[in-house]
N, C-alpha and C. Protein backbone atom coordinates (compact mmCIF):
# COMPACT_ATOMS: atom_id res chain seq x y z
N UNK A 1 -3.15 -31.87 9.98
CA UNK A 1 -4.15 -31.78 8.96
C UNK A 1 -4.79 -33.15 8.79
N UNK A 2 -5.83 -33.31 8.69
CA UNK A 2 -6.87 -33.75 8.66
C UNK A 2 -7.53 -34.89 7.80
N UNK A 3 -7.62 -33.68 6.98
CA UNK A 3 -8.96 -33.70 6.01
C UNK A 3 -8.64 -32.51 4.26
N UNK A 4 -9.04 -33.07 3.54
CA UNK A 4 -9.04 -32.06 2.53
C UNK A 4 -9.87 -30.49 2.67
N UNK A 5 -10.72 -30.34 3.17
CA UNK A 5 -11.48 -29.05 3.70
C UNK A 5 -10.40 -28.49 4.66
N UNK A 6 -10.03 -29.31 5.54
CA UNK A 6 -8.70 -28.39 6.62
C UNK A 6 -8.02 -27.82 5.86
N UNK A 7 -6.81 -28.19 4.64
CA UNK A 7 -6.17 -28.04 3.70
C UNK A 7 -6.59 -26.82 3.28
N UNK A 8 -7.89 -26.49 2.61
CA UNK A 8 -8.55 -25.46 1.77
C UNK A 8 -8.54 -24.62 2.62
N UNK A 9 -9.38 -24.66 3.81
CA UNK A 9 -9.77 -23.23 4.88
C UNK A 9 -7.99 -22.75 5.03
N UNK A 10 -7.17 -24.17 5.29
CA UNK A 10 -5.68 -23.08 5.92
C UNK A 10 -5.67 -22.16 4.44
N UNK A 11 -5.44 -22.84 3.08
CA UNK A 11 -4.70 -22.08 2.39
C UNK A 11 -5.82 -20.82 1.94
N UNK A 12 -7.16 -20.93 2.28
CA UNK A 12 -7.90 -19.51 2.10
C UNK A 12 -7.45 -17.98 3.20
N UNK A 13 -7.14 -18.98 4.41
CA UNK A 13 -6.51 -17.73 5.21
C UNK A 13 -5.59 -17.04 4.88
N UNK A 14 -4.26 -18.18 4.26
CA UNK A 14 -3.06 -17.71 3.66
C UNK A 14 -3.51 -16.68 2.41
N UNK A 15 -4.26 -16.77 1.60
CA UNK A 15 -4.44 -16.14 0.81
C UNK A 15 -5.10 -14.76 1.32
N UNK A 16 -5.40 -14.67 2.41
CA UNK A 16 -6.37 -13.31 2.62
C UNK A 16 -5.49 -12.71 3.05
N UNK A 17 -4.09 -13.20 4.07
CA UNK A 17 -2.81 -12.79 4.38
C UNK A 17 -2.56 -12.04 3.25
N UNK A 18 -1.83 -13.16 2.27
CA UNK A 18 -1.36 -11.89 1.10
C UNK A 18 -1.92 -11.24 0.54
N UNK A 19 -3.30 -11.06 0.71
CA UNK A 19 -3.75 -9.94 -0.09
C UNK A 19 -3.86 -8.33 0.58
N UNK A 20 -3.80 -8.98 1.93
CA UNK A 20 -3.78 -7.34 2.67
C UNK A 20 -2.06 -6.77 2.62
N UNK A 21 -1.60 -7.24 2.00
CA UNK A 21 -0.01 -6.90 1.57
C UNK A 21 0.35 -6.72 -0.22
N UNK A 22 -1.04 -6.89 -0.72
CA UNK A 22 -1.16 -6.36 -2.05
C UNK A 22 -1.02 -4.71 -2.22
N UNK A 23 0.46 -4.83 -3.44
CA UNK A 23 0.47 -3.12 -3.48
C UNK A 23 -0.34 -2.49 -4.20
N UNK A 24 -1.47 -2.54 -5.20
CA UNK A 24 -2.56 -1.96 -5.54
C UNK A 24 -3.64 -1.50 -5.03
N UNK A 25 -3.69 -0.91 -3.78
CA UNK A 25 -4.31 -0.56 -2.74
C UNK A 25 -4.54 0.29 -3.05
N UNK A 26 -6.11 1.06 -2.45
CA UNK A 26 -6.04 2.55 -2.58
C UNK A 26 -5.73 3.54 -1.10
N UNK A 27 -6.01 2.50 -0.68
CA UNK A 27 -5.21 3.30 1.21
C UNK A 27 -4.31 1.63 1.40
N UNK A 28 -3.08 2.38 2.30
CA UNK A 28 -1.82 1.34 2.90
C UNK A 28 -1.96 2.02 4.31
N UNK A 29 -1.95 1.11 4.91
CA UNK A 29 -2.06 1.38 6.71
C UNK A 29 -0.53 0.84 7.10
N UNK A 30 0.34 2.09 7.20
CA UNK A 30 2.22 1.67 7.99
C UNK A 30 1.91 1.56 9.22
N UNK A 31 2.19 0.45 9.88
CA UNK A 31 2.71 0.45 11.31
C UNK A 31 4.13 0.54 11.40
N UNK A 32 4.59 1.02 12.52
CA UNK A 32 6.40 0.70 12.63
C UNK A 32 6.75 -0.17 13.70
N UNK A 33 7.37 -0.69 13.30
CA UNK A 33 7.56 -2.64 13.72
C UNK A 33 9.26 -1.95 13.98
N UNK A 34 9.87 -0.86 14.41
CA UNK A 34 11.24 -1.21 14.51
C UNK A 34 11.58 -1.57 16.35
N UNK A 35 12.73 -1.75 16.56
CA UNK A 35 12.50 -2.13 17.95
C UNK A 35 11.53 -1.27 19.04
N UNK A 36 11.51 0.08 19.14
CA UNK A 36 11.01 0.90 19.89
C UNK A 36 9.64 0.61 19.67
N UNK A 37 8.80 0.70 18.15
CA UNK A 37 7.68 0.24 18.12
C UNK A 37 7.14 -1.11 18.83
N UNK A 38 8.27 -2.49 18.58
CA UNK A 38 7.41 -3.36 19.25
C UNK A 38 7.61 -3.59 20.66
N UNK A 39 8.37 -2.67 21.12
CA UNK A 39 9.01 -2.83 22.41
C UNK A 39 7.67 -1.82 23.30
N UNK A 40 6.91 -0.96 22.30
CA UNK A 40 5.73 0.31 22.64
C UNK A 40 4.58 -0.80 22.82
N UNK A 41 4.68 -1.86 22.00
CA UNK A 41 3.28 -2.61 21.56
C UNK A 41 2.63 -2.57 20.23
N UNK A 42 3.39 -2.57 19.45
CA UNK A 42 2.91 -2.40 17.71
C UNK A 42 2.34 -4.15 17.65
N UNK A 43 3.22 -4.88 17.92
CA UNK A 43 2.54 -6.11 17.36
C UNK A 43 1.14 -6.61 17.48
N UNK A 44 0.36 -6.35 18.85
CA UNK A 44 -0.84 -6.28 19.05
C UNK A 44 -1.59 -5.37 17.92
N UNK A 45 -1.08 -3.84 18.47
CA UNK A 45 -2.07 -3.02 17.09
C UNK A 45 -1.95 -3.27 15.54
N UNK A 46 -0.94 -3.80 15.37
CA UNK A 46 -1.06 -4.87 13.79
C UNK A 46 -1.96 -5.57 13.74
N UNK A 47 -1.47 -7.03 14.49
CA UNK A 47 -2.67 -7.73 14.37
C UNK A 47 -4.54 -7.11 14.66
N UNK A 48 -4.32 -6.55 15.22
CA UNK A 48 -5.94 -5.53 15.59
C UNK A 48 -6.12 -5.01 13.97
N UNK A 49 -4.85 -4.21 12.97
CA UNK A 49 -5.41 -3.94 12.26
C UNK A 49 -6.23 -5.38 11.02
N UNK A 50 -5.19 -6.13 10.88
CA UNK A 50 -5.37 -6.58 10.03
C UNK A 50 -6.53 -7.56 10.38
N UNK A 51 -7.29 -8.05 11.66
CA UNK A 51 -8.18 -8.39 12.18
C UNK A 51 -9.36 -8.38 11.88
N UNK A 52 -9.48 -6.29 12.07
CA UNK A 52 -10.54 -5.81 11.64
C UNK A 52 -10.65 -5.25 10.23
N UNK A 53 -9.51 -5.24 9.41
CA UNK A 53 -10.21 -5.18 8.04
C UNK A 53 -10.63 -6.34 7.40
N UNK A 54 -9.62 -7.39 7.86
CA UNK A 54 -10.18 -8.87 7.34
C UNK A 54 -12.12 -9.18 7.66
N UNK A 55 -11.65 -8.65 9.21
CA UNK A 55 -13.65 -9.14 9.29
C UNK A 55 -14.46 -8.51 8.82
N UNK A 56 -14.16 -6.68 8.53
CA UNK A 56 -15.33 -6.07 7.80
C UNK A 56 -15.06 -6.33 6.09
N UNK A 57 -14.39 -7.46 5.49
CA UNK A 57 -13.92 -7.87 3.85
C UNK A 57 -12.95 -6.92 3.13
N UNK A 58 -12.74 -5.72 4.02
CA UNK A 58 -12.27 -4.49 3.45
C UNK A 58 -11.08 -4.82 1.99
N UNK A 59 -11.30 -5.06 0.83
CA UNK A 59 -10.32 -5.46 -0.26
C UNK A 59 -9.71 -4.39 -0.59
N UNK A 60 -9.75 -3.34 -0.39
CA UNK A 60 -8.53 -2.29 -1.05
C UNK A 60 -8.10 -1.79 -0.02
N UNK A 61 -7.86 -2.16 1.23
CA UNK A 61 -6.88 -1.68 2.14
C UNK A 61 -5.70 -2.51 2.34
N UNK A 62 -4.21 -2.28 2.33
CA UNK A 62 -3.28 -2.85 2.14
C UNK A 62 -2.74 -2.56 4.00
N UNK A 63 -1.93 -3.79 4.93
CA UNK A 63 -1.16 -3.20 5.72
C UNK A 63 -0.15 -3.41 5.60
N UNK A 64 1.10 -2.81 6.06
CA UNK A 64 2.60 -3.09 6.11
C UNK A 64 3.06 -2.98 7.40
N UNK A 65 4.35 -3.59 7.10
CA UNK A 65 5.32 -2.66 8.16
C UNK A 65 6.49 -2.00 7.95
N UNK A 66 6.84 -1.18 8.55
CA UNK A 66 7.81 -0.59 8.48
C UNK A 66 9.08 -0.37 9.45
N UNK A 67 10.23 -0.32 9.47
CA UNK A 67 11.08 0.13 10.47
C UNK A 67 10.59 1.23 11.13
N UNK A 68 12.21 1.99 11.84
CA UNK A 68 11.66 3.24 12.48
C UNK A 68 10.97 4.47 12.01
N UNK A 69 9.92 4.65 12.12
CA UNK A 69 9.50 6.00 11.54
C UNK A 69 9.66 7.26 12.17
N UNK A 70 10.64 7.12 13.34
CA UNK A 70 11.70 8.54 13.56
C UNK A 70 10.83 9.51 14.77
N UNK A 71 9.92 8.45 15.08
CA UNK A 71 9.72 9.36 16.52
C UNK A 71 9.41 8.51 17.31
N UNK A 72 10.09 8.15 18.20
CA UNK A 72 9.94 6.60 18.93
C UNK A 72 9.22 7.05 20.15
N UNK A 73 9.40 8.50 20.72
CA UNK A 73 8.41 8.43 21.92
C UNK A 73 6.92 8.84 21.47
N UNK A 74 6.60 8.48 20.29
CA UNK A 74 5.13 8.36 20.03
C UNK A 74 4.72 7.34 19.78
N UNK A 75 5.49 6.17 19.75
CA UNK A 75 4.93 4.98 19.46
C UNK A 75 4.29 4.02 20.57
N UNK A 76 3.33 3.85 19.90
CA UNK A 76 3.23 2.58 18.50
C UNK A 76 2.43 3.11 17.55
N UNK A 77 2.86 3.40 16.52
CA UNK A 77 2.60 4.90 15.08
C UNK A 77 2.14 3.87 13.93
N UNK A 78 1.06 4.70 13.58
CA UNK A 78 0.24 4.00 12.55
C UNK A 78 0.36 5.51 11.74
N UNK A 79 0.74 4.82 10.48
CA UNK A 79 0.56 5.73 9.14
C UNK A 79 -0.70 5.11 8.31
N UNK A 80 -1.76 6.88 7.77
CA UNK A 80 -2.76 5.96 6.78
C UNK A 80 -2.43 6.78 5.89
N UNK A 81 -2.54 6.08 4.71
CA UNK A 81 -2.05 7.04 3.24
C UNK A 81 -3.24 6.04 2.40
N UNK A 82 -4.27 7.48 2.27
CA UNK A 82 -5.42 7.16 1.02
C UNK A 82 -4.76 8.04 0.00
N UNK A 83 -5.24 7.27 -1.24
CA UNK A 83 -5.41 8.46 -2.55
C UNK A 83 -5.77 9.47 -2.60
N UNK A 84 -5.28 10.43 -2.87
CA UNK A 84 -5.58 11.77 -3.26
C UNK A 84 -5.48 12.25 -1.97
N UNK A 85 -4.98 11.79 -0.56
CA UNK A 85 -5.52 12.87 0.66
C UNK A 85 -3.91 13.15 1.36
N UNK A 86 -4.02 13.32 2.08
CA UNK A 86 -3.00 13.37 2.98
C UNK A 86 -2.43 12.53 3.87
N UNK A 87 -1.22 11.80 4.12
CA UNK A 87 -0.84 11.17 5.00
C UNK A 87 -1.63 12.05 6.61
N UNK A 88 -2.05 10.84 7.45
CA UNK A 88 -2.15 10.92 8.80
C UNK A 88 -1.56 9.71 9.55
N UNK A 89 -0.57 10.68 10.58
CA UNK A 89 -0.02 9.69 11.53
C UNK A 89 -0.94 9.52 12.65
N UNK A 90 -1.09 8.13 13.01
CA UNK A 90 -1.62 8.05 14.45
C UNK A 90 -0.54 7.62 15.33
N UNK A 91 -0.67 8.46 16.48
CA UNK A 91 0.20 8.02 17.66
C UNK A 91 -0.13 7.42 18.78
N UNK A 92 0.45 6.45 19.46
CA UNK A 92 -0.05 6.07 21.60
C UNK A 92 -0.64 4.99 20.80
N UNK A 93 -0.61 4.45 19.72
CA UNK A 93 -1.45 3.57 19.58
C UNK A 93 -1.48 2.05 20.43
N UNK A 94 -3.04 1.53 20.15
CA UNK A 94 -3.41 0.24 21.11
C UNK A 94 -4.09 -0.53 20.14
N UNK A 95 -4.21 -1.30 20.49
CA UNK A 95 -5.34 -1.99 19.96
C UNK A 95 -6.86 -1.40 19.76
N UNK A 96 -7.29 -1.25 20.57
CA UNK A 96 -8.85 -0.43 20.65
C UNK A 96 -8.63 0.46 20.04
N UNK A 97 -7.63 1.84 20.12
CA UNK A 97 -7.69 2.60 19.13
C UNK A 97 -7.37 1.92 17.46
N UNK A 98 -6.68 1.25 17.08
CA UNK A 98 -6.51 0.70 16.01
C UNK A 98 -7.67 0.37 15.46
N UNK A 99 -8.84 -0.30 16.11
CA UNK A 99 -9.64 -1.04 15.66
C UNK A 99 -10.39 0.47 15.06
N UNK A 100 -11.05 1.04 15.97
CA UNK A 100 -11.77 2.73 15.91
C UNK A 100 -10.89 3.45 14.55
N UNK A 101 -9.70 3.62 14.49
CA UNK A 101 -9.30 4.15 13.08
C UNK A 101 -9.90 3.32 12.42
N UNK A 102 -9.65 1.98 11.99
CA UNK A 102 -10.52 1.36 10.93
C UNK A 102 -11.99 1.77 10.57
N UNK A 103 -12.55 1.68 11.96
CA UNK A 103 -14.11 2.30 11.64
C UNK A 103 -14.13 3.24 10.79
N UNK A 104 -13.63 4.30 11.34
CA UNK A 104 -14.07 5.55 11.96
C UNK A 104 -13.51 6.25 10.36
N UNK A 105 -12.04 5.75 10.08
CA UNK A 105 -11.10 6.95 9.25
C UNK A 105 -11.08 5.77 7.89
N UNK A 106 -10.82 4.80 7.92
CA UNK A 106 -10.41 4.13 7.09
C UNK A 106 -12.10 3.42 5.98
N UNK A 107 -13.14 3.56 6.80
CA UNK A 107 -14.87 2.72 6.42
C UNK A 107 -15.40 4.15 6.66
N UNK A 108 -15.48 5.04 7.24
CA UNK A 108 -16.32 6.07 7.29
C UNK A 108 -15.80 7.51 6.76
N UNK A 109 -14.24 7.36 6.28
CA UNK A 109 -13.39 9.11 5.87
C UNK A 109 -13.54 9.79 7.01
N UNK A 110 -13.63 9.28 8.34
CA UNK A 110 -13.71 10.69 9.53
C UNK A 110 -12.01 10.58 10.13
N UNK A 111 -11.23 11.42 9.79
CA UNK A 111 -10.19 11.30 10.92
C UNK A 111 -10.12 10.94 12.31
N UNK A 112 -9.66 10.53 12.99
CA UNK A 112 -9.74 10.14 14.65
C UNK A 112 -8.38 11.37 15.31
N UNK A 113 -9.32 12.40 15.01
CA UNK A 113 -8.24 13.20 15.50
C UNK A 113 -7.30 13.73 16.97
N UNK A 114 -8.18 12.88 17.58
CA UNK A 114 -7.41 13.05 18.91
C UNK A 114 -6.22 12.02 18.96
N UNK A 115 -6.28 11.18 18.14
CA UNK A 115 -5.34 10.15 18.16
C UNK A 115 -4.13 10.15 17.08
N UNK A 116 -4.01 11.87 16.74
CA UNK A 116 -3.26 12.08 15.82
C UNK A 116 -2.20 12.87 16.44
N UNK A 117 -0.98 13.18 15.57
CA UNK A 117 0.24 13.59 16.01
C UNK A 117 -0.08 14.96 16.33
N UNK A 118 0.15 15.64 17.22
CA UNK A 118 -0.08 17.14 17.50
C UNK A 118 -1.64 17.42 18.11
N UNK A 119 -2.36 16.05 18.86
CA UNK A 119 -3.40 16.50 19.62
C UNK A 119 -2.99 15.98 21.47
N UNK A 120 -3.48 16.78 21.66
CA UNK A 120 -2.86 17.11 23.22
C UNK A 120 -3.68 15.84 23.41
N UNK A 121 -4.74 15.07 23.46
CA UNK A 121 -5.39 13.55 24.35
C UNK A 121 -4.72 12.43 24.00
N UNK A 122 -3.50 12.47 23.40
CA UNK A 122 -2.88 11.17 22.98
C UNK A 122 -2.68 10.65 24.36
């Protein structure tokens, strides 16, 4: 470190960190981070998520992680849980798809349904 401005920009990042881990969210995006997940490739599609909500400002989307979420040959499994709707699991996940749920399900309400549990193009 530097400079006093270096100082500020690190601790503004830190702060945008914890806020996408704020539980007053109205949608929480689960990834599962247990071994099978990161051993599938979850850690990439994390960071992809939290990437692209950070760059589109998105403030009421929360991400986590989670252990095993109990179906390991679908991973790398993204859970989205909005208010009032229904949990949707995404499965096979990547990065590129991660980013496209954000668009698509999370900024636009369209499900990405091929990339959901029980569609034959996973």
């Amino acid at each position: 470190m530097k400079s006093l401005d270096e100082l500020k920009k690190i601790r503004e990042e830190a702060i945008k960190n914890i806020d996408l881990r704020d539980t007053n969210k109205s949608t929480r995006i689960v990834v599962g981070m247990a071994t099978c997940g990161i051993s599938a490739g979850a850690r990439p599609v994390l960071s992809a998520l939290v990437e692209e909500i950070s760059k589109r400002n998105l403030k009421d989307v929360q991400v986590v992680q989670t252990g095993c979420i109990g179906m390991c040959r679908y991973e790398p499994i993204v859970e989205v849980y909005k208010q009032g709707e229904e949990k949707v699991t995404y499965i096979y996940m990547n990065p590129e798809k991660a980013r496209r749920v954000v668009v698509e399900h999370i900024v636009n309400g369209n499900i990405v349904n091929e990339y959901t549990i029980g569609s034959e193009e996973n």
